[in-house]
C-alpha atoms as a PDB file:
ATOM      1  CA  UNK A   1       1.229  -7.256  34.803  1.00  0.00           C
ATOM      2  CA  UNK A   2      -1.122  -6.138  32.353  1.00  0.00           C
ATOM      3  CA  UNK A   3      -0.192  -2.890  31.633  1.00  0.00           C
ATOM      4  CA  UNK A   4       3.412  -3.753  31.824  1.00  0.00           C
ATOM      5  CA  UNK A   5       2.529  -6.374  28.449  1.00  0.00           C
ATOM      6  CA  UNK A   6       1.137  -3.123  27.232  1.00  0.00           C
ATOM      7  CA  UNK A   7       3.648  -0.559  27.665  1.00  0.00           C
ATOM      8  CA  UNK A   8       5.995  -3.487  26.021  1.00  0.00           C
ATOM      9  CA  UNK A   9       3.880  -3.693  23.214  1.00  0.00           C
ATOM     10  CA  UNK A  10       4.526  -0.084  22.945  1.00  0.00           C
ATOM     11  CA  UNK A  11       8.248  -0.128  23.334  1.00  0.00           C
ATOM     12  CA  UNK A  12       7.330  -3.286  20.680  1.00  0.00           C
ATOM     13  CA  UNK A  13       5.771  -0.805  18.654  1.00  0.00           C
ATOM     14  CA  UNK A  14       7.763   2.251  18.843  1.00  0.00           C
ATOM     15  CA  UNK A  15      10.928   0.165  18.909  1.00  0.00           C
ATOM     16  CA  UNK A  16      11.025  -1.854  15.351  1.00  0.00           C
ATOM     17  CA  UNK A  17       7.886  -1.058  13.050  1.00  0.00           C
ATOM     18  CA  UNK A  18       6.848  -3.882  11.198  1.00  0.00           C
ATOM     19  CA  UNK A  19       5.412  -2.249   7.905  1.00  0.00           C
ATOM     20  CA  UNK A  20       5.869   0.333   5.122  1.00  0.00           C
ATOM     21  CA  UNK A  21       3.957   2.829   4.596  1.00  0.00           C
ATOM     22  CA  UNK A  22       3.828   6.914   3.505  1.00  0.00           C
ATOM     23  CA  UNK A  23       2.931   9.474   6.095  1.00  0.00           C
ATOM     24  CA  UNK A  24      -0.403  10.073   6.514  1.00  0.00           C
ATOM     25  CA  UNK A  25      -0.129  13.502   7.429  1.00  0.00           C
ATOM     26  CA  UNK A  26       1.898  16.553   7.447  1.00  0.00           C
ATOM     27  CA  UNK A  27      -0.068  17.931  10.300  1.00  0.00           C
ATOM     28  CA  UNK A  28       2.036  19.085  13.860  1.00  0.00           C
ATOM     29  CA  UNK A  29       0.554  18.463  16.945  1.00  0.00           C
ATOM     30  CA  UNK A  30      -0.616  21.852  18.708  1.00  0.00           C
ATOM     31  CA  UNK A  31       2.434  22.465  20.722  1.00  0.00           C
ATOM     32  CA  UNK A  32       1.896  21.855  24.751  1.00  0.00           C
ATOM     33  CA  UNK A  33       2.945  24.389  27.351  1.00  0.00           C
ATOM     34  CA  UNK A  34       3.382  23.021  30.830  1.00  0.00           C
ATOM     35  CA  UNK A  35       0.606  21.778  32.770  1.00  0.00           C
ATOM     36  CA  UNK A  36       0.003  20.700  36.674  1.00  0.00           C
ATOM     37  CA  UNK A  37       1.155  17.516  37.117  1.00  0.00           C
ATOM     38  CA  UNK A  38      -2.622  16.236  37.140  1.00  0.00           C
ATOM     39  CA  UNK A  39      -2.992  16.719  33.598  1.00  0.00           C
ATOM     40  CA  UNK A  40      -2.731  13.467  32.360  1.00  0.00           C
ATOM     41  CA  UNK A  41       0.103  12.547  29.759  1.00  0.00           C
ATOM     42  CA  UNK A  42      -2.535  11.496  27.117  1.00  0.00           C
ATOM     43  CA  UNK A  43      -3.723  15.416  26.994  1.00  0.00           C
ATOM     44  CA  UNK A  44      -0.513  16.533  27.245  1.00  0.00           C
ATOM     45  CA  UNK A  45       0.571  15.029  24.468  1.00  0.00           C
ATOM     46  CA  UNK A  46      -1.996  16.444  22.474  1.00  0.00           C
ATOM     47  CA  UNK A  47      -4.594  13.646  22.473  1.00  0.00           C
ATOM     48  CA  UNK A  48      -5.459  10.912  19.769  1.00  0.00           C
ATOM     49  CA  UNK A  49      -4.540  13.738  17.269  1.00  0.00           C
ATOM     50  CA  UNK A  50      -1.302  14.716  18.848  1.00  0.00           C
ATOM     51  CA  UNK A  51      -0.364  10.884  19.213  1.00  0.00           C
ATOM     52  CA  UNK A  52      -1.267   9.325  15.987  1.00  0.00           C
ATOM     53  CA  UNK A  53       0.459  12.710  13.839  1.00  0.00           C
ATOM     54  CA  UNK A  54       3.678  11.695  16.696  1.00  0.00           C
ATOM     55  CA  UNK A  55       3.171   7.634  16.140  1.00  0.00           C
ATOM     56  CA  UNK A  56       2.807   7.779  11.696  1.00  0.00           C
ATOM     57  CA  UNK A  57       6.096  10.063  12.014  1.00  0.00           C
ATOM     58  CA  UNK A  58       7.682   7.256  14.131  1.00  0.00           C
ATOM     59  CA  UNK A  59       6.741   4.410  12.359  1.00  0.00           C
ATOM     60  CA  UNK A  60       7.772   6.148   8.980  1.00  0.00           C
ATOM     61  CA  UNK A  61      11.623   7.155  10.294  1.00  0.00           C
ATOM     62  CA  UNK A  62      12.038   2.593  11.531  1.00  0.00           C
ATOM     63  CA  UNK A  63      11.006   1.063   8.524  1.00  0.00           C
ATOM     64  CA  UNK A  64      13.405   3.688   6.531  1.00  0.00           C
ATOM     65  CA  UNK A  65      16.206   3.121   8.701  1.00  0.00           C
ATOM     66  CA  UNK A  66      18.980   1.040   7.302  1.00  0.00           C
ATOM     67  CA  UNK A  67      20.361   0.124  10.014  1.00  0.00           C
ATOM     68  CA  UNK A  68      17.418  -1.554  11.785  1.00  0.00           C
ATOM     69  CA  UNK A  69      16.458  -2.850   7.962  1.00  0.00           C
ATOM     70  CA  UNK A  70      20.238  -4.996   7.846  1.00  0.00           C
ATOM     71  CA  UNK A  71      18.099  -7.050  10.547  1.00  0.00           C
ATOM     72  CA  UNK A  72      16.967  -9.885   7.926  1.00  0.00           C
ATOM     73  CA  UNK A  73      13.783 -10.253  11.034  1.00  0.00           C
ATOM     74  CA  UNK A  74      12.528  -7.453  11.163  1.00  0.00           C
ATOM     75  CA  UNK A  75      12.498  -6.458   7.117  1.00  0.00           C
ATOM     76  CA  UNK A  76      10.671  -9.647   7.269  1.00  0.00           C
ATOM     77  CA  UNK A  77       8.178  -8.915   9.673  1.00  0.00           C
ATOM     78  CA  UNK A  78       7.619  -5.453   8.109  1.00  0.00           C
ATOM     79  CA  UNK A  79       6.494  -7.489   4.756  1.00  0.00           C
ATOM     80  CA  UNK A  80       4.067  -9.188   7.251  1.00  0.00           C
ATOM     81  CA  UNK A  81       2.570  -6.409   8.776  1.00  0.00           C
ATOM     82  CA  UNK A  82       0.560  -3.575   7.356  1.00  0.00           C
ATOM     83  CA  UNK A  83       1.554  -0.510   8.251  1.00  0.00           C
ATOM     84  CA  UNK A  84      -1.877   0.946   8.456  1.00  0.00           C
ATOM     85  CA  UNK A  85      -2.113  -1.717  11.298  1.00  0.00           C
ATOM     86  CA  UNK A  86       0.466  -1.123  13.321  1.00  0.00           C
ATOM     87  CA  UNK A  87       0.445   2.606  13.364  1.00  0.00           C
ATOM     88  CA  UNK A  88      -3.234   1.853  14.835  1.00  0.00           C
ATOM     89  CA  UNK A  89      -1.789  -0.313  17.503  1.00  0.00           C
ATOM     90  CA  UNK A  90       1.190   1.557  18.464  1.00  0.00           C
ATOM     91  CA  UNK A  91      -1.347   4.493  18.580  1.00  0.00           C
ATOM     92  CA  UNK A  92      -3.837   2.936  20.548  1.00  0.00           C
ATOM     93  CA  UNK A  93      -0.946   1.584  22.989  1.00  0.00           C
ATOM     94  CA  UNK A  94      -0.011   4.700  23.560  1.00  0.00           C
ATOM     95  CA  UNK A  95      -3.381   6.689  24.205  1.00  0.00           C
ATOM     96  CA  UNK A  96      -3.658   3.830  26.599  1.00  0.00           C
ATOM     97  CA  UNK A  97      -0.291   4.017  28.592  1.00  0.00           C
ATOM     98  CA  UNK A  98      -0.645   7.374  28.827  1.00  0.00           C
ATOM     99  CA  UNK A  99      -3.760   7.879  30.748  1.00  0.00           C
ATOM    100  CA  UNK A 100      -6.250   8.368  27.466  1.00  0.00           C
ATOM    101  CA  UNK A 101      -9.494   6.440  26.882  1.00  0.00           C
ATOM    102  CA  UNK A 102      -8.167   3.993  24.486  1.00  0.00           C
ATOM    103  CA  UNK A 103      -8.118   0.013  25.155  1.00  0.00           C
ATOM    104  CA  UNK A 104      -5.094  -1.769  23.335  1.00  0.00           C
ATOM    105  CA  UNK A 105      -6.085  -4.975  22.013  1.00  0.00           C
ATOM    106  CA  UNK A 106      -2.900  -6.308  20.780  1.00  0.00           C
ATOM    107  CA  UNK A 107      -0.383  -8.573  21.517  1.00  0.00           C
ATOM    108  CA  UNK A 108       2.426  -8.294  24.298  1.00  0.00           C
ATOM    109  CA  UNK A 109       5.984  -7.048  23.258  1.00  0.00           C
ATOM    110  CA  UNK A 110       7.308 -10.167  24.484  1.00  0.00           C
ATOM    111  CA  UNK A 111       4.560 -11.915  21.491  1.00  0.00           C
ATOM    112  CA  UNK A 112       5.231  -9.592  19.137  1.00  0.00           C
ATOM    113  CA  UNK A 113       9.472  -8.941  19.354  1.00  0.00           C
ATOM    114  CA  UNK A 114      10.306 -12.624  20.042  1.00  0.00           C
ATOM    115  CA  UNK A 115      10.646 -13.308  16.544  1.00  0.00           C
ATOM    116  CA  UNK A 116      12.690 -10.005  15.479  1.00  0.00           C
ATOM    117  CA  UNK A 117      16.027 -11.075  17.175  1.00  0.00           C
ATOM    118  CA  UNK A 118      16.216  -7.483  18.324  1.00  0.00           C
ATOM    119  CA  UNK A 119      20.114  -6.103  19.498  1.00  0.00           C
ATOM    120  CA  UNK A 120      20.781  -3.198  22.084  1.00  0.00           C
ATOM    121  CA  UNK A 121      22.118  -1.347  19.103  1.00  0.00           C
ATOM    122  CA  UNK A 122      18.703  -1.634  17.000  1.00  0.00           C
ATOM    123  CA  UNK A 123      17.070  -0.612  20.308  1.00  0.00           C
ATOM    124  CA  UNK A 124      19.623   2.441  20.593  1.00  0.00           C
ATOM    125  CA  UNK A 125      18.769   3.445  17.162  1.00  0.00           C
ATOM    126  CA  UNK A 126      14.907   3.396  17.857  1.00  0.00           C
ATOM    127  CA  UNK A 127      15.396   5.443  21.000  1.00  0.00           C
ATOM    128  CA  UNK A 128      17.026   8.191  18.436  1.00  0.00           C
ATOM    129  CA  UNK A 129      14.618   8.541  15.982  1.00  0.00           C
ATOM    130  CA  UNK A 130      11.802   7.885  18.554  1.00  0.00           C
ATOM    131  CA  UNK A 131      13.854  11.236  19.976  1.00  0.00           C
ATOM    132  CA  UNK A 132      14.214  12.730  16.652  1.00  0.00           C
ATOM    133  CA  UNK A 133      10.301  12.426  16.345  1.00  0.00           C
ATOM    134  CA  UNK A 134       9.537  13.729  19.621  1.00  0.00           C
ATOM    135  CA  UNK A 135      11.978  16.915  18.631  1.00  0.00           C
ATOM    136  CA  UNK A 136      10.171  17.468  15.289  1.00  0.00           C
ATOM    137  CA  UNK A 137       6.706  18.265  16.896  1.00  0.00           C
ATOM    138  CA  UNK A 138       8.355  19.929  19.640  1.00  0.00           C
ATOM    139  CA  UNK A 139       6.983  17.564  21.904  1.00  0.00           C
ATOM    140  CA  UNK A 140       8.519  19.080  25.396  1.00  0.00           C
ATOM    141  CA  UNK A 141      11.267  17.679  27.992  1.00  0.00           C
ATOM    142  CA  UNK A 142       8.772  16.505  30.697  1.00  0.00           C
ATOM    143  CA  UNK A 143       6.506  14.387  28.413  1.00  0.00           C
ATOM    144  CA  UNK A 144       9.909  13.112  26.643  1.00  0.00           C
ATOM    145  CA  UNK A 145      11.281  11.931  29.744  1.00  0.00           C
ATOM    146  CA  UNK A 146       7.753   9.912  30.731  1.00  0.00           C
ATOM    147  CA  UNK A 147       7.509   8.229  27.589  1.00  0.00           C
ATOM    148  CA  UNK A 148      11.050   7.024  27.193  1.00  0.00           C
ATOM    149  CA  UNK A 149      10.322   5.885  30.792  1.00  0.00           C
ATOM    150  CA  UNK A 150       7.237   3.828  29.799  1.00  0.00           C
ATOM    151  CA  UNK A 151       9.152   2.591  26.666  1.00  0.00           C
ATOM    152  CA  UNK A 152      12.075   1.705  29.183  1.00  0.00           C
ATOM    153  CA  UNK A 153      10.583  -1.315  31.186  1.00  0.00           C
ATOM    154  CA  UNK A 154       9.610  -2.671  28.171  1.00  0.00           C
ATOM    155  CA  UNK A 155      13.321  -3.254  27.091  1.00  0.00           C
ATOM    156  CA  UNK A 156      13.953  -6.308  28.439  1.00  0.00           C
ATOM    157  CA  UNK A 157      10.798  -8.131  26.819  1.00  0.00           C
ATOM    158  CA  UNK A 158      12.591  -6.888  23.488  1.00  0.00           C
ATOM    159  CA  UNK A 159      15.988  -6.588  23.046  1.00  0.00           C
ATOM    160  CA  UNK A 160      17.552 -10.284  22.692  1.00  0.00           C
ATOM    161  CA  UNK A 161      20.930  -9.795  22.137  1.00  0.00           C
ATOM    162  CA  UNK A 162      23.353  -7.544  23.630  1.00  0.00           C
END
């Protein structure tokens, strides 16, 4: 139960960004050639360096999109959240989730989307840039598919209108 509050936190996080703020670097991930199945998703992914340069990219392409900014909750909750905080979170959710030695601290996605009134179209729109991100740092197919699955069962604790 636990984990699954965590992994919605990250859906949470990687769904509708709270905050503003300017990339923080221009840096790429090393790119990741396949691995046994035993290497865990965390160093796949590159690590804390490969997640935070993925997560600032992220976080950067919601609070510029227009669509999910029409959403009079969220561009309010953005005002209310620094950026430089949530890209920590959403970064720290994710080294978790994915098998790293992080501990998130944050709330659950249920706590911390309730309030955002998100729709199945803002969450389609996340899922594309999330995917756009992904693409830009050439983050491969495999790892793609496992994090849109952890970001998955989170949907429910998010998305409140159809």
């Amino acid at each position: 139960m636990k984990n699954m509050s965590r992994m919605a936190l990250l859906a949470v996080a990687l769904t509708l960004s709270v905050s503003v703020v300017p990339a923080a670097s221009a840096q790429q991930p090393p790119q990741q050639s396949p691995q046994p199945s035993q290497t865990s998703l965390y160093d796949r992914l590159g690590g804390l360096k490969g997640i935070t340069v993925v997560v600032d990219d992220f976080i950067d392409r919601l609070v510029r999109n227009r669509t999910l900014n029409k959403n009079p909750a969220i561009s309010a909750g953005r005002k209310s959240s620094p950026a430089p905080y949530l890209k920590f979170q959403v970064s720290q959710l994710v080294c978790e989730v994915s098998g790293g030695p992080c501990k998130y601290t944050g709330k659950t996605m249920k706590e911390s989307h309730a309030h955002l009134n998100i729709s199945e179209q803002e969450w389609d729109v996340m899922a594309m840039e999330f995917k756009r991100t992904l693409n830009k740092f050439k983050v491969p197919e495999a790892e793609q598919k496992e994090l849109f699955d952890i970001v998955g069962k989170t949907k429910g604790d998010i998305v409140a209108r159809k």
